[in-house]
PDB file of N, CA and C in Angstrom:
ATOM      1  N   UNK A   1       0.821  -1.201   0.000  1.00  0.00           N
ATOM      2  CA  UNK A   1       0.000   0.000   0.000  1.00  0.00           C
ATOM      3  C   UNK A   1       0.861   1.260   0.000  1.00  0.00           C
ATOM      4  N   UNK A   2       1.834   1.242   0.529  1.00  0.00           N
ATOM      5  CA  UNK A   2       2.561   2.184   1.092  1.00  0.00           C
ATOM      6  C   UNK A   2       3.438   2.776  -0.375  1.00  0.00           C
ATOM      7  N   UNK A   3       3.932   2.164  -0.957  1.00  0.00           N
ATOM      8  CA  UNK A   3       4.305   2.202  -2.027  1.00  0.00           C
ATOM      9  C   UNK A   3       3.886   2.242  -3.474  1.00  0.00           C
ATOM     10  N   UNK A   4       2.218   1.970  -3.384  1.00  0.00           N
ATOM     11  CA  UNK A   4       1.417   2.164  -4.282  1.00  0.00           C
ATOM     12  C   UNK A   4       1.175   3.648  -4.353  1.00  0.00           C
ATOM     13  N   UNK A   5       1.063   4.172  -2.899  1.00  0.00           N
ATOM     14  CA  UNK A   5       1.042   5.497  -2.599  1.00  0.00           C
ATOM     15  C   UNK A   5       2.148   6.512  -2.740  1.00  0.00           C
ATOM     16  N   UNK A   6       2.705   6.244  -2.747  1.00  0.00           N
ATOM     17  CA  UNK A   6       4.656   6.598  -3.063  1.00  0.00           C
ATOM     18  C   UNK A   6       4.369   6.829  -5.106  1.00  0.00           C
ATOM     19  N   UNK A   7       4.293   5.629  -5.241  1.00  0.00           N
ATOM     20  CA  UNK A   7       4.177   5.829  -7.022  1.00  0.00           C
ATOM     21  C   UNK A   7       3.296   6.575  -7.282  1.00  0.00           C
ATOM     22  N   UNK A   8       2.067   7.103  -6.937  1.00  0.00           N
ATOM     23  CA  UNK A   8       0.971   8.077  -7.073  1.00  0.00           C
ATOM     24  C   UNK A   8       1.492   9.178  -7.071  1.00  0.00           C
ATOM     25  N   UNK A   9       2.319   9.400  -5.588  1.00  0.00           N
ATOM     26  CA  UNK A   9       2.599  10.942  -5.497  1.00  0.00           C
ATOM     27  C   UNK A   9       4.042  11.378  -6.202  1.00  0.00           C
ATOM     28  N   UNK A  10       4.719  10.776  -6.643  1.00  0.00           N
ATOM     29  CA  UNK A  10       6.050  11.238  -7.844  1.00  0.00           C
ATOM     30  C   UNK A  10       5.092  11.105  -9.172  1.00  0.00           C
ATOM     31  N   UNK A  11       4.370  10.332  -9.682  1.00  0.00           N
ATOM     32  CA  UNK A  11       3.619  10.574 -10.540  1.00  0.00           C
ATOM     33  C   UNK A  11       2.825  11.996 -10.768  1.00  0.00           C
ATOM     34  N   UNK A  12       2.434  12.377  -9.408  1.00  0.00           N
ATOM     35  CA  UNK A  12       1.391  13.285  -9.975  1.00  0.00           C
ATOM     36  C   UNK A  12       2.402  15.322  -9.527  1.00  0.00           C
ATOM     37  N   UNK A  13       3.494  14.539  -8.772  1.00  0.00           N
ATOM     38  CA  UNK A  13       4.321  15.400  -8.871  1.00  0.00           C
ATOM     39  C   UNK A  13       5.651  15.377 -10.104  1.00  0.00           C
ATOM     40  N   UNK A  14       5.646  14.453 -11.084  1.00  0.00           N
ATOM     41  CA  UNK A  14       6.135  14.500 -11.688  1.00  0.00           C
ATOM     42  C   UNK A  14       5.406  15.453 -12.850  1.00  0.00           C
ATOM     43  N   UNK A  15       4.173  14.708 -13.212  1.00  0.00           N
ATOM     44  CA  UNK A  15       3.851  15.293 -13.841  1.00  0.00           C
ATOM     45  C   UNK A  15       3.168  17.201 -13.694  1.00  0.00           C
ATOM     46  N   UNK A  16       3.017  17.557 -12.816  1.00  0.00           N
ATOM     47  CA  UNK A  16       3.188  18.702 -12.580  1.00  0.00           C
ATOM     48  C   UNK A  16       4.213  19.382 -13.004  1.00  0.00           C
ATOM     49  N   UNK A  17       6.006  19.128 -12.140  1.00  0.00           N
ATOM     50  CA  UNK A  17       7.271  19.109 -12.887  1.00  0.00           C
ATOM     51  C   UNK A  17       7.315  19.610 -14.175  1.00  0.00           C
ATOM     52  N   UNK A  18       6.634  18.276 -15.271  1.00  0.00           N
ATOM     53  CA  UNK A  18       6.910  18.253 -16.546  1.00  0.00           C
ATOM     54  C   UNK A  18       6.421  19.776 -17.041  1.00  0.00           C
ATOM     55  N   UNK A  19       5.499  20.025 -16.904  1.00  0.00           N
ATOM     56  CA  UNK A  19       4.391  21.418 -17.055  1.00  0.00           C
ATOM     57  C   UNK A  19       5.817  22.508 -17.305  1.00  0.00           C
ATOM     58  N   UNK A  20       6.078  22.543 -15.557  1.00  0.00           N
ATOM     59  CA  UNK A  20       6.836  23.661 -15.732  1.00  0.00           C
ATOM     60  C   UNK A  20       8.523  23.656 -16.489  1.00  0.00           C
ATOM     61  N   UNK A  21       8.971  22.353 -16.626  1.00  0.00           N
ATOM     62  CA  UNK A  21      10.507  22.185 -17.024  1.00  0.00           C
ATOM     63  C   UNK A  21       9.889  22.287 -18.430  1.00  0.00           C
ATOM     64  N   UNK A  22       8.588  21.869 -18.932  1.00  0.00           N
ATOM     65  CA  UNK A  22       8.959  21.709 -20.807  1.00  0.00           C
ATOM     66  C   UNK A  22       9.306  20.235 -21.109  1.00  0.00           C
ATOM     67  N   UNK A  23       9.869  19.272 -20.041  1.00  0.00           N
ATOM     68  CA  UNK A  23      10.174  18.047 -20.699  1.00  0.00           C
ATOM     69  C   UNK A  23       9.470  16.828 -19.930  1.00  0.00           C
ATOM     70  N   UNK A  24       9.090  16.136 -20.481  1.00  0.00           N
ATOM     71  CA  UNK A  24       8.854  14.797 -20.419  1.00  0.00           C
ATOM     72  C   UNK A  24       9.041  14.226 -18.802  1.00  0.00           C
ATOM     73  N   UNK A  25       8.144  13.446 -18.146  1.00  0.00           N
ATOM     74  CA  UNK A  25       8.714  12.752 -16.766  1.00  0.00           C
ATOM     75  C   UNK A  25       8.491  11.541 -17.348  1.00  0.00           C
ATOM     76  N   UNK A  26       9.345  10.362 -16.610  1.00  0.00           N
ATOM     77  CA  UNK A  26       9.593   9.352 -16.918  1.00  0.00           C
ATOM     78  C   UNK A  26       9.945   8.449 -15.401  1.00  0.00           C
ATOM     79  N   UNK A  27       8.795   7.574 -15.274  1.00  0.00           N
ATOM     80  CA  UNK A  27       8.975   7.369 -13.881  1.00  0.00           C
ATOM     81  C   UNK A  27      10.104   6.027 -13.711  1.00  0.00           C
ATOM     82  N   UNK A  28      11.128   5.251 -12.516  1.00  0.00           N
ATOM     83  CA  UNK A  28      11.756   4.762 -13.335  1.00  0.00           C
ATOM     84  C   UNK A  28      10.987   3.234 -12.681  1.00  0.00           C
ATOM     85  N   UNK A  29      11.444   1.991 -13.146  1.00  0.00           N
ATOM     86  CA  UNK A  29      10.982   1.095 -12.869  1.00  0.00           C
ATOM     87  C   UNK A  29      12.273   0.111 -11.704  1.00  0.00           C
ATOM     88  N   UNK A  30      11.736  -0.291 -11.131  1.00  0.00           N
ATOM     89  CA  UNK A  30      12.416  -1.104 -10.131  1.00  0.00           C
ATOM     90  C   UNK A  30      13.140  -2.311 -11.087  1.00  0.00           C
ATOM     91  N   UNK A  31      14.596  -2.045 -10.848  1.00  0.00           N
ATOM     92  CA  UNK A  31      15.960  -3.176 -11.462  1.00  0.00           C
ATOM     93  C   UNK A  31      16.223  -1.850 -12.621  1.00  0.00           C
ATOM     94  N   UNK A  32      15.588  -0.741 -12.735  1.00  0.00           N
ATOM     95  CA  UNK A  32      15.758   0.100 -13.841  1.00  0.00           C
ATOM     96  C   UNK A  32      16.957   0.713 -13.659  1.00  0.00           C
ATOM     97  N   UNK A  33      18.070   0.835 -14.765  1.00  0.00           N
ATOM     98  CA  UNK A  33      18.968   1.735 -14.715  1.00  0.00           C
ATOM     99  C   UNK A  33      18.434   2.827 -14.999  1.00  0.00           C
ATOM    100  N   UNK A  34      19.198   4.665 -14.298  1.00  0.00           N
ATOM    101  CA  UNK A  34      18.844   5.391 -14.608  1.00  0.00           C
ATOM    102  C   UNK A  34      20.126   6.197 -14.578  1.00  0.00           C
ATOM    103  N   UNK A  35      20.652   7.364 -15.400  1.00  0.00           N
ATOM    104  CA  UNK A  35      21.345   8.064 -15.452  1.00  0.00           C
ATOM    105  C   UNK A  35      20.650   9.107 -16.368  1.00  0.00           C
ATOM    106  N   UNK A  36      21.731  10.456 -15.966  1.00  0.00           N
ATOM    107  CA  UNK A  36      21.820  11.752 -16.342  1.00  0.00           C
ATOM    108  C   UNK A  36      21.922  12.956 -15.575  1.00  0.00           C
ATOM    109  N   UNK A  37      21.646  14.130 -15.818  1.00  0.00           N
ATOM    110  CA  UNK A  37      22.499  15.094 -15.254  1.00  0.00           C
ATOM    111  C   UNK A  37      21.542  15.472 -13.743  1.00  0.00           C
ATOM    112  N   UNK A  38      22.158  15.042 -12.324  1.00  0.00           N
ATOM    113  CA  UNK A  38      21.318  15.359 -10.856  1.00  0.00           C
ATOM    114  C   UNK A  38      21.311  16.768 -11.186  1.00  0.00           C
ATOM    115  N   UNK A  39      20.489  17.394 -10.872  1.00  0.00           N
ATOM    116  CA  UNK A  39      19.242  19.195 -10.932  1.00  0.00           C
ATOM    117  C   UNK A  39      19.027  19.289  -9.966  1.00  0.00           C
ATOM    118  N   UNK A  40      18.845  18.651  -9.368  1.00  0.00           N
ATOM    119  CA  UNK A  40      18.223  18.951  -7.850  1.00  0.00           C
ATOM    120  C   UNK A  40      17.438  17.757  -7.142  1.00  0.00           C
ATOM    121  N   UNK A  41      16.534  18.336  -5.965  1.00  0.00           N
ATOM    122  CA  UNK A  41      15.644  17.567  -5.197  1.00  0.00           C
ATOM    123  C   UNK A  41      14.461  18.065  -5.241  1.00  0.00           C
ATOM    124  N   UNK A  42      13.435  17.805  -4.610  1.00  0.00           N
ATOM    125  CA  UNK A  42      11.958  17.544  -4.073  1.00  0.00           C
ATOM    126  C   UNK A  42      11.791  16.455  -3.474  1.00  0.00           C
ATOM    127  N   UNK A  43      11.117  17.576  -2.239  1.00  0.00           N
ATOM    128  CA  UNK A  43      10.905  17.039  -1.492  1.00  0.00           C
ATOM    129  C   UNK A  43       9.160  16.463  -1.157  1.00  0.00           C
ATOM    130  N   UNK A  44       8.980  15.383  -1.188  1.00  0.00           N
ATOM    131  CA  UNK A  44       7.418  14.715  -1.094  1.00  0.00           C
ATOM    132  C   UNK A  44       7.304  14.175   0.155  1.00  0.00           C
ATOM    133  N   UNK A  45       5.651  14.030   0.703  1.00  0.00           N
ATOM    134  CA  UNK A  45       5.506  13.344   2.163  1.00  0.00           C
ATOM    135  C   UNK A  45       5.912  12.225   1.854  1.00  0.00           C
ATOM    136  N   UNK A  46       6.243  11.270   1.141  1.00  0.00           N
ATOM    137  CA  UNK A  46       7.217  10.233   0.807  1.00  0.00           C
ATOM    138  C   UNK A  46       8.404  10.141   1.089  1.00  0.00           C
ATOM    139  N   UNK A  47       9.038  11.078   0.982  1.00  0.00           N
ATOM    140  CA  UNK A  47      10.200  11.114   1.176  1.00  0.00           C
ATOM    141  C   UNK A  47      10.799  12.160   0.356  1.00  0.00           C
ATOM    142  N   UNK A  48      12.294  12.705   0.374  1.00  0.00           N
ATOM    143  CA  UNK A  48      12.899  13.278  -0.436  1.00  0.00           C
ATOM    144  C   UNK A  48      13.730  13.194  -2.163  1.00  0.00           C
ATOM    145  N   UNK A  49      13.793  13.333  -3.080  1.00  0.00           N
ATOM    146  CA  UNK A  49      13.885  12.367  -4.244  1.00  0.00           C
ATOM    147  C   UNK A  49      14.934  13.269  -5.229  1.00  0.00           C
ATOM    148  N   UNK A  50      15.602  12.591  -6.134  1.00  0.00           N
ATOM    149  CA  UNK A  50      16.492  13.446  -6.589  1.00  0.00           C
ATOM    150  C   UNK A  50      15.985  13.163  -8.402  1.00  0.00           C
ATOM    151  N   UNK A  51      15.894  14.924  -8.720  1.00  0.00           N
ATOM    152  CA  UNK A  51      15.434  14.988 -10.021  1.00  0.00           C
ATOM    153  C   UNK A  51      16.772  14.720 -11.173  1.00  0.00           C
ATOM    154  N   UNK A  52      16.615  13.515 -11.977  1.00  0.00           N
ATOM    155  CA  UNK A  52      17.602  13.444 -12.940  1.00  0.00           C
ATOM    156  C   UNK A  52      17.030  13.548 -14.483  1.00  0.00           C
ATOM    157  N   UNK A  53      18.019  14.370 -15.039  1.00  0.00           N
ATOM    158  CA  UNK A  53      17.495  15.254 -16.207  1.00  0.00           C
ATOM    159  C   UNK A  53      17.878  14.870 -17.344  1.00  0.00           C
ATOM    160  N   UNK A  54      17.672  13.710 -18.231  1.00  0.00           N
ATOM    161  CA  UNK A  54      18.529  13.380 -19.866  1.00  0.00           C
ATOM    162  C   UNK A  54      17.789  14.593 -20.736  1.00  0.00           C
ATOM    163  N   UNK A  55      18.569  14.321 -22.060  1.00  0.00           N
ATOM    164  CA  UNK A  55      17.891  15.610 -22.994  1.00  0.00           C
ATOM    165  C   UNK A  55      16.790  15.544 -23.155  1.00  0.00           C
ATOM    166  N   UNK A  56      15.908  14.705 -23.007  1.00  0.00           N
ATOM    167  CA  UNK A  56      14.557  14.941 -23.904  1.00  0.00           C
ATOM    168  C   UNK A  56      13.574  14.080 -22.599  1.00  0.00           C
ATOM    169  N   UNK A  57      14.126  13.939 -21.328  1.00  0.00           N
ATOM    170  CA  UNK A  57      12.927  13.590 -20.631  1.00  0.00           C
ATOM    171  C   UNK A  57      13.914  13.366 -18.963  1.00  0.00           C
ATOM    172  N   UNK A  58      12.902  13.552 -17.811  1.00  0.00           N
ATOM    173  CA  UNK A  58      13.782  13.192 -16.253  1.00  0.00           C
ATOM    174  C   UNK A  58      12.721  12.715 -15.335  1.00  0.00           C
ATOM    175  N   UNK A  59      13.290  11.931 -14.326  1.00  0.00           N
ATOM    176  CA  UNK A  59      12.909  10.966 -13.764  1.00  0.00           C
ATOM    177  C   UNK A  59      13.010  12.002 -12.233  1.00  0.00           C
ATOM    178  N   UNK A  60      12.217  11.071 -11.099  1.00  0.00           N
ATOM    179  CA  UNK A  60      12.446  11.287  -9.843  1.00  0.00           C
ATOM    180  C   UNK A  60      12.747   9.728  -9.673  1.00  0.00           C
ATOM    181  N   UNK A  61      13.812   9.748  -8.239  1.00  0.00           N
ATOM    182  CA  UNK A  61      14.405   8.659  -8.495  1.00  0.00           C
ATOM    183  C   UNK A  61      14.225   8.972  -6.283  1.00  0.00           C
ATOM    184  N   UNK A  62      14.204   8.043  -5.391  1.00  0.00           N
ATOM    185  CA  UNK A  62      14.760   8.159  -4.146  1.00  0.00           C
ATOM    186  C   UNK A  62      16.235   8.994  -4.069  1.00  0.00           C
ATOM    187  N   UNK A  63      16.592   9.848  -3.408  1.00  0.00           N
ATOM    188  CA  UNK A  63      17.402  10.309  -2.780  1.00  0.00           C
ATOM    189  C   UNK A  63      18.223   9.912  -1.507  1.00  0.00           C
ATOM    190  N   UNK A  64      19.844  10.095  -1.946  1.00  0.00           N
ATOM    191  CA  UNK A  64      20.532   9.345  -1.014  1.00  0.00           C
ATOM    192  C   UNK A  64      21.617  10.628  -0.495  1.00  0.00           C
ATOM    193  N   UNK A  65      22.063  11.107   0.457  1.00  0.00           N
ATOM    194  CA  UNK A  65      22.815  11.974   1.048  1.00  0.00           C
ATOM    195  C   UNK A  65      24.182  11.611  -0.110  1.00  0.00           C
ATOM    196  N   UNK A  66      24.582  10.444  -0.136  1.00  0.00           N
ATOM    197  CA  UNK A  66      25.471  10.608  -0.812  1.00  0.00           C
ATOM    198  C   UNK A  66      25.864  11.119  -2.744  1.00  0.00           C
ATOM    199  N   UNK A  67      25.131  11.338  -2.719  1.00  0.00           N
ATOM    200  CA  UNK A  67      24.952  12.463  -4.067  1.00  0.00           C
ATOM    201  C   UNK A  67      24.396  13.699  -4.098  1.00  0.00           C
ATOM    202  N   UNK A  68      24.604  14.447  -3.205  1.00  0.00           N
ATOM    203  CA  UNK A  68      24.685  15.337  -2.789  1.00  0.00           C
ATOM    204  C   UNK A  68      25.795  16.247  -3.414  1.00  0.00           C
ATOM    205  N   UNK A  69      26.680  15.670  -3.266  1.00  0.00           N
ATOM    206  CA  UNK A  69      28.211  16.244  -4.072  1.00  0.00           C
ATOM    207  C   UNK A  69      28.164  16.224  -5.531  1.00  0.00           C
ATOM    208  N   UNK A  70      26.999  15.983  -5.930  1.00  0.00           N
ATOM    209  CA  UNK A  70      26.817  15.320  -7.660  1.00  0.00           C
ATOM    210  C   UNK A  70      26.561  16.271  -8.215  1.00  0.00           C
ATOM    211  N   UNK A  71      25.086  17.363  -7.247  1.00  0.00           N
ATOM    212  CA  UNK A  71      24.620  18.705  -7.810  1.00  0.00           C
ATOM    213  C   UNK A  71      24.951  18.975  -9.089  1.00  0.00           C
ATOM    214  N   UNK A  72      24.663  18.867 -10.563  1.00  0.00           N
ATOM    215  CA  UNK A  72      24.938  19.719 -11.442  1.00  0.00           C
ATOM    216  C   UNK A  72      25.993  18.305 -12.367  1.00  0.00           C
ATOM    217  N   UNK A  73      25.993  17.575 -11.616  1.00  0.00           N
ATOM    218  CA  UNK A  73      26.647  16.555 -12.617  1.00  0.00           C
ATOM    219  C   UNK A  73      26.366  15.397 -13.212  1.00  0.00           C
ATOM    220  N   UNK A  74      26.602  14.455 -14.058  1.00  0.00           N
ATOM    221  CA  UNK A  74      26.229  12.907 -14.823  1.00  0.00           C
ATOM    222  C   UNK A  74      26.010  11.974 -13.339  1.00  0.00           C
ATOM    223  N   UNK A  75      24.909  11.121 -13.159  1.00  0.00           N
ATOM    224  CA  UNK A  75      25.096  10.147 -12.523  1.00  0.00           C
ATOM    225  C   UNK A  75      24.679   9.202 -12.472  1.00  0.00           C
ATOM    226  N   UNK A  76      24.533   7.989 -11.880  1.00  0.00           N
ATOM    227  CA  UNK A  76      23.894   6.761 -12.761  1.00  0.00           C
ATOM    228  C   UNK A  76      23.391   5.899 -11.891  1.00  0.00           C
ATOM    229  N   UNK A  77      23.041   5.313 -11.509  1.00  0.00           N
ATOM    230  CA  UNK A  77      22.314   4.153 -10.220  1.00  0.00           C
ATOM    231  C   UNK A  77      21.175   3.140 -11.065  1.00  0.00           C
ATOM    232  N   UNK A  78      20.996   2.314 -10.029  1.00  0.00           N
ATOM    233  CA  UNK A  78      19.388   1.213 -10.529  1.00  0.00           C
ATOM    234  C   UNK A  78      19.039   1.353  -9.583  1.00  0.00           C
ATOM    235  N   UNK A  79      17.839   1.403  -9.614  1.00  0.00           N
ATOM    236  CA  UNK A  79      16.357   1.643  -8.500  1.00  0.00           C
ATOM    237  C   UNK A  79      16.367   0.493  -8.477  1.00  0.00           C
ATOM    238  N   UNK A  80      16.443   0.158  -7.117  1.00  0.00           N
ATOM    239  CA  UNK A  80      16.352  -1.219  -6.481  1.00  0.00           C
ATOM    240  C   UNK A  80      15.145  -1.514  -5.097  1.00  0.00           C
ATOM    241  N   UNK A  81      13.782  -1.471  -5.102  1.00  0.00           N
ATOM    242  CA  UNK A  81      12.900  -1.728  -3.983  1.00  0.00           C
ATOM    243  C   UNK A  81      12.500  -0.256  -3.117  1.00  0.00           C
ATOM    244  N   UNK A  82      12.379   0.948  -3.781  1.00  0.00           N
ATOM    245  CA  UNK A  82      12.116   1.616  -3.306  1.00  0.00           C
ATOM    246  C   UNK A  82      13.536   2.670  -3.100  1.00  0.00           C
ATOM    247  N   UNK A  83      15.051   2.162  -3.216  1.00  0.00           N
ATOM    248  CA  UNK A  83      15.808   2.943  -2.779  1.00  0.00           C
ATOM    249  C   UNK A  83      17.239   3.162  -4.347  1.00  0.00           C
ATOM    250  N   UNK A  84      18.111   3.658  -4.638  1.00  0.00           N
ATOM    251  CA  UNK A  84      18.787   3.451  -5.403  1.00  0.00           C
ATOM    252  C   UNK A  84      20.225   3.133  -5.388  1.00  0.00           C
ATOM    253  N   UNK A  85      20.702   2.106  -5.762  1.00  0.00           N
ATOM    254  CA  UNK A  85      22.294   2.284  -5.611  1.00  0.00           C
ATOM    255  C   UNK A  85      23.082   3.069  -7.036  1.00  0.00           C
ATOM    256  N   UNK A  86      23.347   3.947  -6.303  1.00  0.00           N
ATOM    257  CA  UNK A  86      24.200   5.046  -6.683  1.00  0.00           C
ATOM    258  C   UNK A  86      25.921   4.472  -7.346  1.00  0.00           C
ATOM    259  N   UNK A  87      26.035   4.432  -8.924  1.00  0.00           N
ATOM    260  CA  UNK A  87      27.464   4.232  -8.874  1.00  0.00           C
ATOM    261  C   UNK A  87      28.075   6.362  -9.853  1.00  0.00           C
ATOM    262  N   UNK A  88      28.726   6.609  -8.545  1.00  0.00           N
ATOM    263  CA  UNK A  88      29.268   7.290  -8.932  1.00  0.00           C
ATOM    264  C   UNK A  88      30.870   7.576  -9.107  1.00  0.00           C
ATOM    265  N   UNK A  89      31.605   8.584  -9.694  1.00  0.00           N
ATOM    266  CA  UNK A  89      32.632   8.592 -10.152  1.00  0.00           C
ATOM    267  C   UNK A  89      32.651   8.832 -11.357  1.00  0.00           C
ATOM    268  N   UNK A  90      34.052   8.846 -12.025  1.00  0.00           N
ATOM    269  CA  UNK A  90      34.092   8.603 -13.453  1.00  0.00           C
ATOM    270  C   UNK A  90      33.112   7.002 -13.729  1.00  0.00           C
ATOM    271  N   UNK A  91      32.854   6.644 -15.119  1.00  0.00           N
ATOM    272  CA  UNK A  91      32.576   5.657 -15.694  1.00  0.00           C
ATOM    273  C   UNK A  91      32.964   5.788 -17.143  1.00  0.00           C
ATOM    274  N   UNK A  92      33.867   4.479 -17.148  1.00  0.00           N
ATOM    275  CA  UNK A  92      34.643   4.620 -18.417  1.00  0.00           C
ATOM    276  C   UNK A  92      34.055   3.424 -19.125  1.00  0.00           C
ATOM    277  N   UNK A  93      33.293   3.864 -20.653  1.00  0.00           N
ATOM    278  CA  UNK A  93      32.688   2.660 -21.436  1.00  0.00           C
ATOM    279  C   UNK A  93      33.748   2.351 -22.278  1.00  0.00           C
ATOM    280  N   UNK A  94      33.289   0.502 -23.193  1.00  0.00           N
ATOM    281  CA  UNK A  94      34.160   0.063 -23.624  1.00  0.00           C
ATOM    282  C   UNK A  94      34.387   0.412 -25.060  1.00  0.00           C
TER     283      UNK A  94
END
């Protein structure tokens, strides 16, 4: 229940969001990778959530203190059960 309620309210605060940014929300799915540029937070009676921004659409994703230092930069995690593991740093593809 609790989490049915959780997906309602980033939904309907996402889509609000979208209104005013101009782009696309995209909610993410649990085992989902997500990356792109951290913008900021919002904060919901859910909890606090960190807005990530690709070119043409951004997600609210759970928020973790430790990306905090990310503000304004690329970052990448999978939503895993409600929370995200965060891999940050460089990431060098092959």
């Amino acid at each position: 229940l609790l989490a049915t309620l959780r997906e309602r309210e980033v939904a309907r605060v996402g889509a609000e969001m979208a209104e005013s940014k101009g782009l696309p929300f995209r909610a993410a799915a649990d085992g989902e990778s997500v990356s792109g540029k951290f913008t900021g937070t919002v904060q919901l009676s859910s909890g606090k959530f960190a807005v990530v921004e690709k070119s043409h659409e951004f997600t609210l994703v759970p928020w973790r203190p430790i990306i905090d230092r990310q503000l304004g930069r690329e970052v990448m995690g999978v939503v895993q059960g409600g929370s995200v593991s965060w891999q940050l740093g460089r990431q060098r593809g092959i």
